[in-house]
Protein backbone atom coordinates (compact mmCIF):
# COMPACT_ATOMS: atom_id res chain seq x y z
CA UNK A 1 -24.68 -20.25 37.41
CA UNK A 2 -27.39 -21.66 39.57
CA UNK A 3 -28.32 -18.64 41.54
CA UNK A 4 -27.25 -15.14 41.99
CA UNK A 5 -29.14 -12.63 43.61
CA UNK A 6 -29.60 -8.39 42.98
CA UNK A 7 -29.25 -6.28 45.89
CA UNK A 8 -30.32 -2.88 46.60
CA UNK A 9 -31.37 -1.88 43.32
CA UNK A 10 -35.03 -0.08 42.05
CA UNK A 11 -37.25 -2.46 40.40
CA UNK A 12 -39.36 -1.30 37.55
CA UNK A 13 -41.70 -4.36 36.46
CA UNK A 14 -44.31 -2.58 34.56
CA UNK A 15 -45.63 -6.64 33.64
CA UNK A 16 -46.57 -6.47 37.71
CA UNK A 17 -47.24 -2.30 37.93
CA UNK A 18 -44.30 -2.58 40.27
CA UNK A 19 -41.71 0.32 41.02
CA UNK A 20 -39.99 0.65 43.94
CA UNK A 21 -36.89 -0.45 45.91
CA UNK A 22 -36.40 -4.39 46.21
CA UNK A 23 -33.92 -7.61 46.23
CA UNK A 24 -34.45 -9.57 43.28
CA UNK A 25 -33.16 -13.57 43.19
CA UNK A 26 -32.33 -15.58 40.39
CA UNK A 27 -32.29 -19.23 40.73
CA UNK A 28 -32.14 -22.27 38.20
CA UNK A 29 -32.11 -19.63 35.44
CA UNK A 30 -35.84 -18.71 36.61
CA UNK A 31 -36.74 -15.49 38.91
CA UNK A 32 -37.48 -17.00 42.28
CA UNK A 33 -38.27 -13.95 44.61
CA UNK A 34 -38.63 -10.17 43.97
CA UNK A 35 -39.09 -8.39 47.11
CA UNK A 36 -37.51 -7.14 50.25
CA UNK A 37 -37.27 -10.61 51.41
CA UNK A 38 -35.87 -12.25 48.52
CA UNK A 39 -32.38 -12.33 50.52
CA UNK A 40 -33.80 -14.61 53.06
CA UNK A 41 -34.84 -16.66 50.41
CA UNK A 42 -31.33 -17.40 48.76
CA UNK A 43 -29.26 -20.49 49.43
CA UNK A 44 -26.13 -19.99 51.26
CA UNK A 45 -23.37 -18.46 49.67
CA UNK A 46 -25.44 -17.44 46.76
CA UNK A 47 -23.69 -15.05 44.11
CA UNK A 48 -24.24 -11.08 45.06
CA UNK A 49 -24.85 -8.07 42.38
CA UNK A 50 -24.73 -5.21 44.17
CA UNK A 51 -27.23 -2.91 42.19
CA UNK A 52 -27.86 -0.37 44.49
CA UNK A 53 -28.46 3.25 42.47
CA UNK A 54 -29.41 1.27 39.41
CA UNK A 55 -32.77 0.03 37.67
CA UNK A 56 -33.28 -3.51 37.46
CA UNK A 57 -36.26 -4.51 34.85
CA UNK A 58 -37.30 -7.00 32.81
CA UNK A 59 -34.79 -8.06 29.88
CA UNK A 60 -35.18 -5.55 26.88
CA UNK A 61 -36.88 -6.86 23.80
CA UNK A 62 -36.35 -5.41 20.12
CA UNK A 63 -38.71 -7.02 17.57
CA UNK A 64 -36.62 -5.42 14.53
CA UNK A 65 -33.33 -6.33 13.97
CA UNK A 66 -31.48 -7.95 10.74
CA UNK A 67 -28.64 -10.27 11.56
CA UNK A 68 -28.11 -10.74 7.98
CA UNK A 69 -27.34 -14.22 8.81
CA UNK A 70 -27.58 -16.74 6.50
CA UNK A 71 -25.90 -14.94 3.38
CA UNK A 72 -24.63 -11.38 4.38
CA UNK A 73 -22.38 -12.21 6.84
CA UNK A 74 -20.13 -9.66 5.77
CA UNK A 75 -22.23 -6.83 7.49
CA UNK A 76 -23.24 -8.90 10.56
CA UNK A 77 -24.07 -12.63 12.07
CA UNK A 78 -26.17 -13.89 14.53
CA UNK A 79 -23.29 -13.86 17.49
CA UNK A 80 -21.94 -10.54 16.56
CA UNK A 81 -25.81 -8.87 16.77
CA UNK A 82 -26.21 -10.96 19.37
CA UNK A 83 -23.26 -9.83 21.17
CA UNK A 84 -24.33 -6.20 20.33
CA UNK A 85 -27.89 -6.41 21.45
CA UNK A 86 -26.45 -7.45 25.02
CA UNK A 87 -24.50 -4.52 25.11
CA UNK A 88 -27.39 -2.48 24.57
CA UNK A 89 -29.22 -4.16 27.05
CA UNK A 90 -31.38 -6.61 25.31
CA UNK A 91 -32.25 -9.77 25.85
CA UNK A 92 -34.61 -10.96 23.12
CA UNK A 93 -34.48 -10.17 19.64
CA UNK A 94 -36.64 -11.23 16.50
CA UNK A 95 -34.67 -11.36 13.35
CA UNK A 96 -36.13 -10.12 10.02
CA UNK A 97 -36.00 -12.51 6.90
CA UNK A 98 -34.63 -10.67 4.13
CA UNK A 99 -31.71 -12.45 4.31
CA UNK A 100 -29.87 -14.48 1.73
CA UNK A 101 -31.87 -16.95 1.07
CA UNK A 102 -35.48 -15.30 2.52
CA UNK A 103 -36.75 -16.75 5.48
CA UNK A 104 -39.76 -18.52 3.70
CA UNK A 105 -39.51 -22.10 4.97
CA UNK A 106 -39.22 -24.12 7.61
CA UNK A 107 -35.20 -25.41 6.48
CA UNK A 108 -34.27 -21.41 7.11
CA UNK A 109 -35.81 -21.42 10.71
CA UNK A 110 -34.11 -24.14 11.86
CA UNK A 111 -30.96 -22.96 10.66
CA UNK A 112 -31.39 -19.90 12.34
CA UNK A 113 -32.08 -21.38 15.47
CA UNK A 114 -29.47 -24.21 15.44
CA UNK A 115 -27.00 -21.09 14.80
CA UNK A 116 -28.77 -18.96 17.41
CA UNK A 117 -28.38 -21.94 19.96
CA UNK A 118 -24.38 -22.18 19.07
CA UNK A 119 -23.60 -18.38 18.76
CA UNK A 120 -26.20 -16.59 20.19
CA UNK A 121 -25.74 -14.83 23.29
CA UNK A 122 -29.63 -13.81 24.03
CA UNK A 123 -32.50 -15.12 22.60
CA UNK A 124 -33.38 -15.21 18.96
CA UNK A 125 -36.71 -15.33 17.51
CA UNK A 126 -37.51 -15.60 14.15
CA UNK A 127 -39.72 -14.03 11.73
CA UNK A 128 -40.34 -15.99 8.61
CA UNK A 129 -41.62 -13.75 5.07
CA UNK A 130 -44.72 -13.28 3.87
CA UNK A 131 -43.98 -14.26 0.52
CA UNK A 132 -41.81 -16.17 -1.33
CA UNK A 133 -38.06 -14.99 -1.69
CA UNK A 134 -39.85 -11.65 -0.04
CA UNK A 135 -40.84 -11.12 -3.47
CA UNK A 136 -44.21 -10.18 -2.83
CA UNK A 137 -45.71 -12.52 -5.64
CA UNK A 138 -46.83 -15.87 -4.09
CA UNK A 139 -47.58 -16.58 -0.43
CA UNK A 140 -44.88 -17.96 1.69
CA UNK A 141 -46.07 -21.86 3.17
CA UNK A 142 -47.68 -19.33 6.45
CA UNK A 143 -48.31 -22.71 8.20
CA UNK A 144 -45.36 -24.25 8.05
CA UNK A 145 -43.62 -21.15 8.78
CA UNK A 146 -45.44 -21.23 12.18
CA UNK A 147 -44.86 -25.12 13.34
CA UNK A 148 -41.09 -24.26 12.54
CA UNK A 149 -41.55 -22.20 15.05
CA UNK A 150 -41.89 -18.11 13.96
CA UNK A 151 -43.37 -15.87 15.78
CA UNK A 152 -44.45 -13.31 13.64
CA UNK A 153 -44.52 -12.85 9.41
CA UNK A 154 -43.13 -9.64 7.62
CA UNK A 155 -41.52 -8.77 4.42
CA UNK A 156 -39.39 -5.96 6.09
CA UNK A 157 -37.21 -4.24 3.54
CA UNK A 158 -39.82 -5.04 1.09
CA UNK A 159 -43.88 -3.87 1.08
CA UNK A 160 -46.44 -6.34 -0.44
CA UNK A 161 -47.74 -4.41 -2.97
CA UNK A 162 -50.17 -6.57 -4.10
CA UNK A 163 -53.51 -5.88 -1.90
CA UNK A 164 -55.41 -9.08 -2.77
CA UNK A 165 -52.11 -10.79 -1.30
CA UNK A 166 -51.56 -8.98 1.79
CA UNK A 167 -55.72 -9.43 2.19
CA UNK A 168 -54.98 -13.45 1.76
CA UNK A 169 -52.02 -13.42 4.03
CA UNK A 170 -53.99 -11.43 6.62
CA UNK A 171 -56.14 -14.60 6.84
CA UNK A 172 -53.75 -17.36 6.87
CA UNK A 173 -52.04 -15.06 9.36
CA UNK A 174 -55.39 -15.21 11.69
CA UNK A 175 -55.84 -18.75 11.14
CA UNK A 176 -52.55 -19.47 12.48
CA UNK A 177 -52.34 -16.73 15.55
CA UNK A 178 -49.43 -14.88 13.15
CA UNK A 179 -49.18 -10.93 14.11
CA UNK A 180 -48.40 -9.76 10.24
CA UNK A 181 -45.45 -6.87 10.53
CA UNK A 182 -45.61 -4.72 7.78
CA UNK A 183 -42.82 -2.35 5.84
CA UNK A 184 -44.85 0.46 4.52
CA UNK A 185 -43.88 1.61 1.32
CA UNK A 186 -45.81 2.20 -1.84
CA UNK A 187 -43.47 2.05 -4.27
CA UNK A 188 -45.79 3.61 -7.30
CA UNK A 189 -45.62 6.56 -4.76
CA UNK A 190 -42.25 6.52 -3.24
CA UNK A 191 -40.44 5.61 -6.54
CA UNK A 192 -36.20 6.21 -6.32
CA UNK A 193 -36.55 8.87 -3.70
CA UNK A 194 -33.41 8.78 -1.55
CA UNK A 195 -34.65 10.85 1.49
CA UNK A 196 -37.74 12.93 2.56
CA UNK A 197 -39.50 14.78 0.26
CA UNK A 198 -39.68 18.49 1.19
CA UNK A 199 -37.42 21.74 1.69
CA UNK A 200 -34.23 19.79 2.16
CA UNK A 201 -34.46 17.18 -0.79
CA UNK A 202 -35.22 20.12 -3.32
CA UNK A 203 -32.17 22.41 -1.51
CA UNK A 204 -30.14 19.18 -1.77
CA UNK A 205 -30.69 18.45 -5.01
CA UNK A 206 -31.66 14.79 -3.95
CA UNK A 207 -34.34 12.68 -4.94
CA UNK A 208 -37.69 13.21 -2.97
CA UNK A 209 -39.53 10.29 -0.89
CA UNK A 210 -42.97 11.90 -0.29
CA UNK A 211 -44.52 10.85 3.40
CA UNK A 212 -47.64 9.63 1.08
CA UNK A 213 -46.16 6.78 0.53
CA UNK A 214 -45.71 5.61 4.11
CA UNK A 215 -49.14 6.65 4.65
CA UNK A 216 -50.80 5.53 2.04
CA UNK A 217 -49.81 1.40 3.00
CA UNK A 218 -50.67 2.58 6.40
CA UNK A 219 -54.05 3.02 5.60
CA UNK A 220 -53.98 0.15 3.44
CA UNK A 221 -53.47 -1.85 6.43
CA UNK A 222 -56.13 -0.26 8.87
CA UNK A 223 -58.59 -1.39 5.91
CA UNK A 224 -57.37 -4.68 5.38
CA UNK A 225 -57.32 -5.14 9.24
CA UNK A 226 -60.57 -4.29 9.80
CA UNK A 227 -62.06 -6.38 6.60
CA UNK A 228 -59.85 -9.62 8.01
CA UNK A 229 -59.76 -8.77 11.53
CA UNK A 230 -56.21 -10.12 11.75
CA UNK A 231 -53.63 -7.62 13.84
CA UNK A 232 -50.99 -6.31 11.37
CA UNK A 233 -48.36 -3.73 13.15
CA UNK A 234 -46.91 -1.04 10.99
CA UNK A 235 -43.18 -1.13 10.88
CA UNK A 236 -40.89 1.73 11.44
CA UNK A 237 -43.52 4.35 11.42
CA UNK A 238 -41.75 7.98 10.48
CA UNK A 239 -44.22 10.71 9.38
CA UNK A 240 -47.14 12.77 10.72
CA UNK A 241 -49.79 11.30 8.51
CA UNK A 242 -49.28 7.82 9.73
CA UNK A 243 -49.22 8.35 13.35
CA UNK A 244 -52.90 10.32 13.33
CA UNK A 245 -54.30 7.48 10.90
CA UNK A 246 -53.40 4.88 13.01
CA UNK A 247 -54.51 7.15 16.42
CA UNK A 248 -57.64 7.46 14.45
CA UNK A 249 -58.18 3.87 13.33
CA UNK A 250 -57.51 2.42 17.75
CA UNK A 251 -60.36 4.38 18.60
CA UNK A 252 -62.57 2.35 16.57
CA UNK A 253 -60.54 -0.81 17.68
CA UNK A 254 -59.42 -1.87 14.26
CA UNK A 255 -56.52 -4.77 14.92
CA UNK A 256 -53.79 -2.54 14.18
CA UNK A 257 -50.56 -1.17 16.24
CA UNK A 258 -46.88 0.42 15.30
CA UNK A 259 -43.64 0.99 16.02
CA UNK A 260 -41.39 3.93 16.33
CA UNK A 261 -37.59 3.61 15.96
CA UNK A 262 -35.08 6.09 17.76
CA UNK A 263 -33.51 7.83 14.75
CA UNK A 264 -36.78 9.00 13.68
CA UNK A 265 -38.08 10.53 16.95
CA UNK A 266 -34.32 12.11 17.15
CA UNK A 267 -33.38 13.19 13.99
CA UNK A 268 -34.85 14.87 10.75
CA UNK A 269 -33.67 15.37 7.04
CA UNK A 270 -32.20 18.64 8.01
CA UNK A 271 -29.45 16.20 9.09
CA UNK A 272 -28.80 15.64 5.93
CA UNK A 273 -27.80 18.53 4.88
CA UNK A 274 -25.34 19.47 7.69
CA UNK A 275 -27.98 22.12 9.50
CA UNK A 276 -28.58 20.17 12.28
CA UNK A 277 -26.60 20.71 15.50
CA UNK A 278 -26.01 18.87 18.67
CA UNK A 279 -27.16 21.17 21.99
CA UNK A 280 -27.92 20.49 25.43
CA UNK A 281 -31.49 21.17 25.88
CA UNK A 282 -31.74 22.43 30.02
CA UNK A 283 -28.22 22.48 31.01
CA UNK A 284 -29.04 18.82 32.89
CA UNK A 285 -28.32 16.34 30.39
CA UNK A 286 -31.13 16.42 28.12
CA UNK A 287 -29.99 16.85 24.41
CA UNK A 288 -31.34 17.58 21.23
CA UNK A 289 -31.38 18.46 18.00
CA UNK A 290 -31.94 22.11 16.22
CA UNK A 291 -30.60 24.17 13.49
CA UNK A 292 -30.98 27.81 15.95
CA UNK A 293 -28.43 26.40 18.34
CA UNK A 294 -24.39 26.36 17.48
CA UNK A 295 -22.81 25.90 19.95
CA UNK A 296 -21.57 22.61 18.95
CA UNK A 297 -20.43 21.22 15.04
CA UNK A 298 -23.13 20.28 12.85
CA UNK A 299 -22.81 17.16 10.63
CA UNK A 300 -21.13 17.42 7.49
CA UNK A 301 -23.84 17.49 4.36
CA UNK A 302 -24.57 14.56 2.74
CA UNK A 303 -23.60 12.23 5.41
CA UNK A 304 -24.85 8.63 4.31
CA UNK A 305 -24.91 7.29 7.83
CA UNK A 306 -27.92 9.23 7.68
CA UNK A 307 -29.71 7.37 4.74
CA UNK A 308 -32.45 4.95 6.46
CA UNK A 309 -35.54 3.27 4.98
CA UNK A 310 -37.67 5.11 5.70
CA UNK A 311 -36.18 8.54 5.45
CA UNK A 312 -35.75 11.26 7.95
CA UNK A 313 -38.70 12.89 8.66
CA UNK A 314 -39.52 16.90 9.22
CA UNK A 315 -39.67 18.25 12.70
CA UNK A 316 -43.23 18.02 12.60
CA UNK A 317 -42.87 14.74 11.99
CA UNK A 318 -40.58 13.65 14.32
CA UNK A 319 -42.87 15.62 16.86
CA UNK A 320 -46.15 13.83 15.78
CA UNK A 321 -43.77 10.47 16.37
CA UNK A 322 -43.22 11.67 20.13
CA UNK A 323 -46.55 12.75 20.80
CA UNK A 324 -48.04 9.24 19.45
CA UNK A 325 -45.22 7.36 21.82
CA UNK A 326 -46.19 9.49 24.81
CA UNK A 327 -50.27 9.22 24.29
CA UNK A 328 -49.73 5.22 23.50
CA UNK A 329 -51.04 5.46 20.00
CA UNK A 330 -47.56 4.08 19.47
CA UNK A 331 -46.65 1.43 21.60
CA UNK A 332 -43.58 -0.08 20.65
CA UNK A 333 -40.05 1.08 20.35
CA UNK A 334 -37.37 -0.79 17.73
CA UNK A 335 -34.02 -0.52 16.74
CA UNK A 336 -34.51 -1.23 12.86
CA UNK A 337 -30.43 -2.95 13.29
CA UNK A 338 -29.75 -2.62 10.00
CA UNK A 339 -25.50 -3.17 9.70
CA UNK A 340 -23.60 -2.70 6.25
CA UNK A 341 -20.09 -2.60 5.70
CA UNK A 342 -18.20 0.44 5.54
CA UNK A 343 -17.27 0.45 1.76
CA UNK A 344 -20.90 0.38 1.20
CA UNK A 345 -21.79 3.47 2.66
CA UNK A 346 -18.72 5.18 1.51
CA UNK A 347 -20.17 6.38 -1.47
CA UNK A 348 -22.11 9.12 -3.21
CA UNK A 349 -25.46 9.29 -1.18
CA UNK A 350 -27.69 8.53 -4.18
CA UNK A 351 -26.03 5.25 -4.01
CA UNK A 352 -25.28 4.30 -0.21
CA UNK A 353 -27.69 1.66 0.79
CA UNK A 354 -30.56 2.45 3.38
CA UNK A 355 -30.14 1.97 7.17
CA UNK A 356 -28.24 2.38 10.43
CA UNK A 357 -27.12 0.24 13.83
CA UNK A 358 -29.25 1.04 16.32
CA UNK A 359 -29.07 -1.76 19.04
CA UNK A 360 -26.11 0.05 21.00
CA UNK A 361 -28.08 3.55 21.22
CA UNK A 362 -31.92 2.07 21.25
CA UNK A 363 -31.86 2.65 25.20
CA UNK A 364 -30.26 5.95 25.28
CA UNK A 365 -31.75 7.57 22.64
CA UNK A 366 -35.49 6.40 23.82
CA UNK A 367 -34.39 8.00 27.75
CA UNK A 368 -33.04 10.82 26.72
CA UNK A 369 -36.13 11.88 23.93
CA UNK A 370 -38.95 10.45 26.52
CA UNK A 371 -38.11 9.99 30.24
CA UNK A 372 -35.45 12.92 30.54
CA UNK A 373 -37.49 14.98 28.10
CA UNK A 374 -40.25 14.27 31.26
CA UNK A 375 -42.78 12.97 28.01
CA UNK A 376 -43.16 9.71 29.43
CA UNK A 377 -42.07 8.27 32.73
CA UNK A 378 -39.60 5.17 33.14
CA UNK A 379 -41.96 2.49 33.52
CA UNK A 380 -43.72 3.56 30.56
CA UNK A 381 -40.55 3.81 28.62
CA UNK A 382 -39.42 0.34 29.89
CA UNK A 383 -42.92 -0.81 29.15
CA UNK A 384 -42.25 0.20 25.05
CA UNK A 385 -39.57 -2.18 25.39
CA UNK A 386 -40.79 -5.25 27.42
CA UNK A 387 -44.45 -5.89 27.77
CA UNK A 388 -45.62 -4.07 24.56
CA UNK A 389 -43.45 -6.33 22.55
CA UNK A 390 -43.80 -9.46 24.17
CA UNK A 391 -48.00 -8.85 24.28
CA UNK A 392 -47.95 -8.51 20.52
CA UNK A 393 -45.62 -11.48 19.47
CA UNK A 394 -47.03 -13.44 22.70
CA UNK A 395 -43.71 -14.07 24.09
CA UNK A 396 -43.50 -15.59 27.87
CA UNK A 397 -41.19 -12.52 28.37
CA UNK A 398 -41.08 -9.09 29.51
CA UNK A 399 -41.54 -9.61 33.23
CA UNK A 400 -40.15 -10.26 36.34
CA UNK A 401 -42.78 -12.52 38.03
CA UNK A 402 -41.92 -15.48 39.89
CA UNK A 403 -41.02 -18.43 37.81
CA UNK A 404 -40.64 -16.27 34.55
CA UNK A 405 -37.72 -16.62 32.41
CA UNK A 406 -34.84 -14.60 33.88
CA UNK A 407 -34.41 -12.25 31.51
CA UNK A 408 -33.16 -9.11 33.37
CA UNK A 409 -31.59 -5.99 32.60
CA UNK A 410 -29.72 -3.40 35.33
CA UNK A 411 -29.30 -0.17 33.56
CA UNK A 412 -28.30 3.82 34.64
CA UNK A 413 -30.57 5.87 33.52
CA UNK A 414 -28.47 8.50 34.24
CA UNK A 415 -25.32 7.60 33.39
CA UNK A 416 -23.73 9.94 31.06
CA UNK A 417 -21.42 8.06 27.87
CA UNK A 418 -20.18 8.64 24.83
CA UNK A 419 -20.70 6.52 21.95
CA UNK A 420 -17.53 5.40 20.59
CA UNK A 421 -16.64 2.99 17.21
CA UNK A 422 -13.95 1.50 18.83
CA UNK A 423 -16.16 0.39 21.79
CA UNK A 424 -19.27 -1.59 19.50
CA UNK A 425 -19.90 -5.24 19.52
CA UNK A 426 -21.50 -5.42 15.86
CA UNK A 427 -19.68 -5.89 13.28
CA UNK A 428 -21.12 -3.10 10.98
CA UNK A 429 -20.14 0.81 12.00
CA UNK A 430 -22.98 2.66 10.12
CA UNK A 431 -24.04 4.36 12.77
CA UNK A 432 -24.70 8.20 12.80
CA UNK A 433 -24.45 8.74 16.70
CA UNK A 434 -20.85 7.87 17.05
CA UNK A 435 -19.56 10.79 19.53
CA UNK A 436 -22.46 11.46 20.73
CA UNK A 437 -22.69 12.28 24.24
CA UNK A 438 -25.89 10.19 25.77
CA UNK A 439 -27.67 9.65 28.81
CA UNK A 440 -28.46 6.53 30.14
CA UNK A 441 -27.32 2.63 29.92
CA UNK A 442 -27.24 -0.69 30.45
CA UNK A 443 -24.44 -2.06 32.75
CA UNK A 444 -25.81 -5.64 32.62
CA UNK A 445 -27.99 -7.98 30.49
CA UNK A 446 -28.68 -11.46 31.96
CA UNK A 447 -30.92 -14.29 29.99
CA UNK A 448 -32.01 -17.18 31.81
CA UNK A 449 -29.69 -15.77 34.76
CA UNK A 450 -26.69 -15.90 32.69
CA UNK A 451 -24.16 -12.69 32.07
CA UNK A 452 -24.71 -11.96 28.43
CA UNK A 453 -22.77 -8.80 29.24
CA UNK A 454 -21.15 -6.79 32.02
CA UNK A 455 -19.85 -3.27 31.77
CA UNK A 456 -16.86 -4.15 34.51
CA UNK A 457 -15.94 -0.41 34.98
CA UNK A 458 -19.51 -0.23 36.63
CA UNK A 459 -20.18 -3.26 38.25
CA UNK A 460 -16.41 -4.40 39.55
CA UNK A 461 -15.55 -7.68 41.15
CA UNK A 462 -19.07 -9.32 39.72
């Protein structure tokens, strides 16, 4: 496709602090005009989209998502995620390397992105481990990692424990212009706990996971931030304690940022235990979820679709989670993609391994808990999901200015769906939202001007 051009649709471009109505053209796999005149500028008989009632913005980037490719292929690969992570609207994705073997050297990387060049239907980036086999016992080769071309290093399912390691690969990190992502997890702390320590663990009779030791890496990393002066982003961020220790640490501008994933600023552990119930918040569309409404089922106990890394949080957690996305002390949203196959979460919940899908329901979930909730407004939803990304792994993404990459995604933010098994791209069902009803979607994902994905049903005859 060498040009095709949006029409009537709302532009949200928080890259160019633009909102408003406007034409956007596509052209050579570049964005070539954005603007009411961008029709006059399009060759004759270029392509149409007809967007009008829909939100066109920047493509969608997730910076946490395993493709279990090389070695698990089982659970996912890199064009089934791929294929999923259009669906949901995304774009770009960066690929964590606890995969089988690590991502610790330059042979991996370039596997990954031959593979990622064949199968991949958006754009793969690659984060290479800190350490060797993600051990976290000798230093991964940090600069060779970065001429093979990562863009970021991180041993996500693991936590460095070592501090005179993370301190050394804080510094390597600087030298070579590496953001360090880190898992938090103290494991001295955290132990074999299967979920949240609290009410719910003891009335479950389940192992306890006590928010300490989230927090107590967290701080870790403020300190070693600040000694090294390297920026290291907290991963997956899920209780109280680490959202006000890392509002507390910006304010004296230590190098240090997070994430917060959708399951953990929707859920908490009373999930697990079947309390929990679905309910329409306002009688518009906004949903939640509560243990003092009934009006629709609650989950059956035990659930293991419900098991992430790290657990379910309280309410008060998942509150302090939404209050540090709305204020900014949290400036990312991630999925966390984390696919297994079904036998291996069809067992006893002590045993079921940690983690969910998420790249399907990342979009909906983050609407409904932030712009419909009237916490944040769209742009600065979209924002969580385009510029802060791209800003921290300095990716030329994340906008729609002239001569960018074009990355775009048209989405209904009001659009209300189901979320149905049959109807997922990955390859992995361990998702805990199947049935839900949700608000908001993508109905297109293009990258470099290319249809990754098009919902037909919404968009007919493109």
């Amino acid at each position: 496709m060498n040009s095709l051009l949006l029409t009537g649709g709302r532009v949200v471009d928080p890259a160019n602090r633009f909102d408003g109505r406007a034409d956007v053209l596509i052209s050579q796999g570049k964005i070539a005009a954005v603007g009411p005149d961008a029709a006059a500028q399009a060759p004759a008989g270029v392509e149409r989209m007809d967007v009008q009632g829909l939100v066109v913005c920047p493509g969608l980037i997730d910076l946490h998502v395993h493709l279990r490719e090389p070695g698990q292929v089982t659970k996912e690969t890199i064009a089934t995620g791929t294929a999923a992570a259009a669906q949901g609207g995304f774009t770009s994705v960066v690929c964590m390397p606890n995969t089988s073997p690590a991502i610790d050297n330059a042979g991996t990387v370039a596997l990954i992105h031959e593979r990622a060049a064949a199968q991949g239907v958006v754009n793969v980036y690659v984060a290479g481990a800190i350490s060797k086999n993600i051990a976290g016992e000798e230093l991964a080769a940090i600069g060779s990692l970065k001429k093979a071309g990562v863009v970021a290093i991180t041993d996500d399912g693991h936590c460095v424990q070592n501090n005179e390691l993370m301190r050394r690969a804080l510094e390597y990190a600087k030298m070579f212009d590496l953001p360090v992502m880190d898992h938090c997890q103290d494991y001295t702390l955290v132990t074999d706990g299967v979920m949240r320590e609290g009410y719910w663990s003891t009335a479950l009779g389940l192992r306890g996971w006590p928010a300490a030791g989230e927090e107590m890496i967290v701080a870790r990393n403020i300190l070693l931030a600040e000694l090294t002066g390297a920026h290291v982003h907290c991963q997956h961020l899920s209780a109280a304690g680490s959202v006000r220790l890392l509002r507390e640490a910006k304010k004296r501008g230590v190098p240090i940022s997070g994430e917060a994933c959708p399951h953990h600023f929707t859920l908490t552990d009373a999930a697990i235990a079947g309390s929990e119930r679905l309910w329409e918040a306002d009688g518009k569309g906004v949903w939640g979820v509560g243990s003092s409404h009934g009006d629709r089922p609650a989950w059956p106990a035990y659930d293991t679709h419900f098991k992430m890394n790290p657990p379910l949080g309280s309410a008060a957690d998942r509150e302090a989670i939404l209050e540090g996305l709305a204020d900014g002390t949290l400036e990312i949203i991630a999925s966390d993609h984390a696919p297994h196959c079904d036998y291996e979460k069809e067992v006893e919940f002590d045993y079921a391994p940690f983690g969910i899908t998420g790249l399907e329901t990342e979009l909906a979930l983050s609407l409904m808990q932030l712009y419909h909730s009237r916490r944040l407004g769209l742009a600065e939803v979209i924002a969580k999901l385009t510029t802060a990304p791209a800003r921290l792994l300095r990716l030329p993404k994340g906008t729609l200015s002239v001569g960018a990459d074009a990355d775009v995604t048209v989405l209904d933010p009001d659009r209300d769906w189901v979320f149905d098994k049959r109807a997922s791209a990955s390859k992995s069902c361990n998702s805990p939202f199947y049935g839900w009803p949700l608000r908001g979607k993508a109905v297109a994902t293009l990258v470099g001007g290319r249809k990754a994905w098009i919902e037909q049903a919404k968009l007919a005859g493109v």
